[in-house]
Protein backbone atom coordinates (compact mmCIF):
# COMPACT_ATOMS: atom_id res chain seq x y z
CA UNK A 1 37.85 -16.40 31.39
CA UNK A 2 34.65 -14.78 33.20
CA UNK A 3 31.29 -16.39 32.80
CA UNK A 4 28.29 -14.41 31.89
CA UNK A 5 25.05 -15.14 34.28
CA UNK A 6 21.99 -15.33 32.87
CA UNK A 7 18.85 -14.79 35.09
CA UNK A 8 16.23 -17.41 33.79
CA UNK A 9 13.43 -15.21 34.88
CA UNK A 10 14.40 -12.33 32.83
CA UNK A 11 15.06 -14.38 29.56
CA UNK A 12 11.22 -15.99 29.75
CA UNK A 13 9.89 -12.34 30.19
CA UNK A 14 11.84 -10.84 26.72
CA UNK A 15 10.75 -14.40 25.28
CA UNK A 16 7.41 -13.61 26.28
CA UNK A 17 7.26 -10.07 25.25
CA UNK A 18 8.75 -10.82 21.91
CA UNK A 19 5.77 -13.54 21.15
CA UNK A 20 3.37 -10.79 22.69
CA UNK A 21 4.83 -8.44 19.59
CA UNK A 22 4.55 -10.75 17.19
CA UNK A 23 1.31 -12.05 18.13
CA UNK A 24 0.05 -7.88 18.46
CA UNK A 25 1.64 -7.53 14.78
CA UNK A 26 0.06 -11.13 13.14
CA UNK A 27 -3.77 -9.64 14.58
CA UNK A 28 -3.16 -6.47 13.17
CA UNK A 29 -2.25 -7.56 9.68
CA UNK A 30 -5.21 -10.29 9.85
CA UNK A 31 -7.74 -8.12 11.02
CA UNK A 32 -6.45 -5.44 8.46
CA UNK A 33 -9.23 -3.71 6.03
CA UNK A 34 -8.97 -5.46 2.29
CA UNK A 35 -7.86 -3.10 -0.46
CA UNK A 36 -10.62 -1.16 -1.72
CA UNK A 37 -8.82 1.34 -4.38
CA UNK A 38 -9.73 -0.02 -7.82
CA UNK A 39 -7.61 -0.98 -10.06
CA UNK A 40 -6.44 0.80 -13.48
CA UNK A 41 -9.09 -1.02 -15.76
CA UNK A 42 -6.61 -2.71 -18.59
CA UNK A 43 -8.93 -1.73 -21.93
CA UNK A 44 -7.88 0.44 -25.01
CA UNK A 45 -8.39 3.59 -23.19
CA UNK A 46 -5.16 2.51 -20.57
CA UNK A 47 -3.68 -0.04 -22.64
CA UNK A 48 -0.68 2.25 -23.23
CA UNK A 49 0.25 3.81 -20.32
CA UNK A 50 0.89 -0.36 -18.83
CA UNK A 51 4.13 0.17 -21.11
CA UNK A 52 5.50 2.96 -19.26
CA UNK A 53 7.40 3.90 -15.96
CA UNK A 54 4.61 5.34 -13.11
CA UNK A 55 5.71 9.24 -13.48
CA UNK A 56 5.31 9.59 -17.27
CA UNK A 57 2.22 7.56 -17.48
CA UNK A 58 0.49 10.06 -14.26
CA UNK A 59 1.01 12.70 -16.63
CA UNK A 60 -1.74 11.20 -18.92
CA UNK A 61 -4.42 11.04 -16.47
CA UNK A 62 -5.68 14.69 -16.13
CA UNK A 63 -6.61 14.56 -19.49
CA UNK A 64 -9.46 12.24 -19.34
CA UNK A 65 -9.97 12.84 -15.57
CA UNK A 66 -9.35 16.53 -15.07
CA UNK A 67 -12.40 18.62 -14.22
CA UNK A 68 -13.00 18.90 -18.20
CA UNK A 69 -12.42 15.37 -19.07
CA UNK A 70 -14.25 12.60 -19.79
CA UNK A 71 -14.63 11.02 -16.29
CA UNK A 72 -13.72 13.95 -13.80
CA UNK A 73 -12.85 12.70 -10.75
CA UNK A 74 -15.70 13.24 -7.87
CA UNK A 75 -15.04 15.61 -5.58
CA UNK A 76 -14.60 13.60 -2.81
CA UNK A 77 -11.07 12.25 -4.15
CA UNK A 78 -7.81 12.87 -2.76
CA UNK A 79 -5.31 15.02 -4.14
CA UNK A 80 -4.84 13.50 -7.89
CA UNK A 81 -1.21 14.16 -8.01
CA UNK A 82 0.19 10.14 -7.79
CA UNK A 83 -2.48 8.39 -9.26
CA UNK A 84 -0.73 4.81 -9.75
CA UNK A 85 0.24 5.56 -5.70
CA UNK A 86 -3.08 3.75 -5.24
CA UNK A 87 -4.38 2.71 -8.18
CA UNK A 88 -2.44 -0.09 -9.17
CA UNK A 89 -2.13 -1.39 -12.55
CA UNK A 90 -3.32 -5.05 -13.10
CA UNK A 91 -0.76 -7.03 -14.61
């Protein structure tokens, strides 16, 4: 039966560096911006699309916020292809 050796030093360094990690990863989550992306409002207007899976209800939302609809998106906005990617619906 053969022993395995440990060197005490070595094992306190990975300990160490692991904490170091996690400690890195905790700040960064803390420190994190809050969400800022508002919400799909739940009135009449959206009330139906809560219903449905994500893809079908995206299909609906060029209609009112196309370029010809009732509240265009500004110009400034991403690419309006997956809406509900970051506009979440409020449950």
């Amino acid at each position: 039966m053969t022993t395995t050796k440990y060197n005490p030093t070595k094992i306190k360094l990975l300990n160490l560096l692991f904490i170091a990690v996690c400690a890195g990863i905790f700040l960064f989550l803390w420190f994190a911006p809050a969400e800022t992306t508002p919400r799909v409002p739940h009135d009449e207007q959206h009330a139906a699309f809560f219903g449905m899976e994500k893809k079908p209800a995206e299909k609906h939302c060029p209609t009112c916020h196309g370029p010809d609809g009732v509240r265009p998106l500004p110009e400034q906005h991403p690419s309006p292809n997956r809406c509900l990617f970051c506009h979440k619906r409020k449950k």
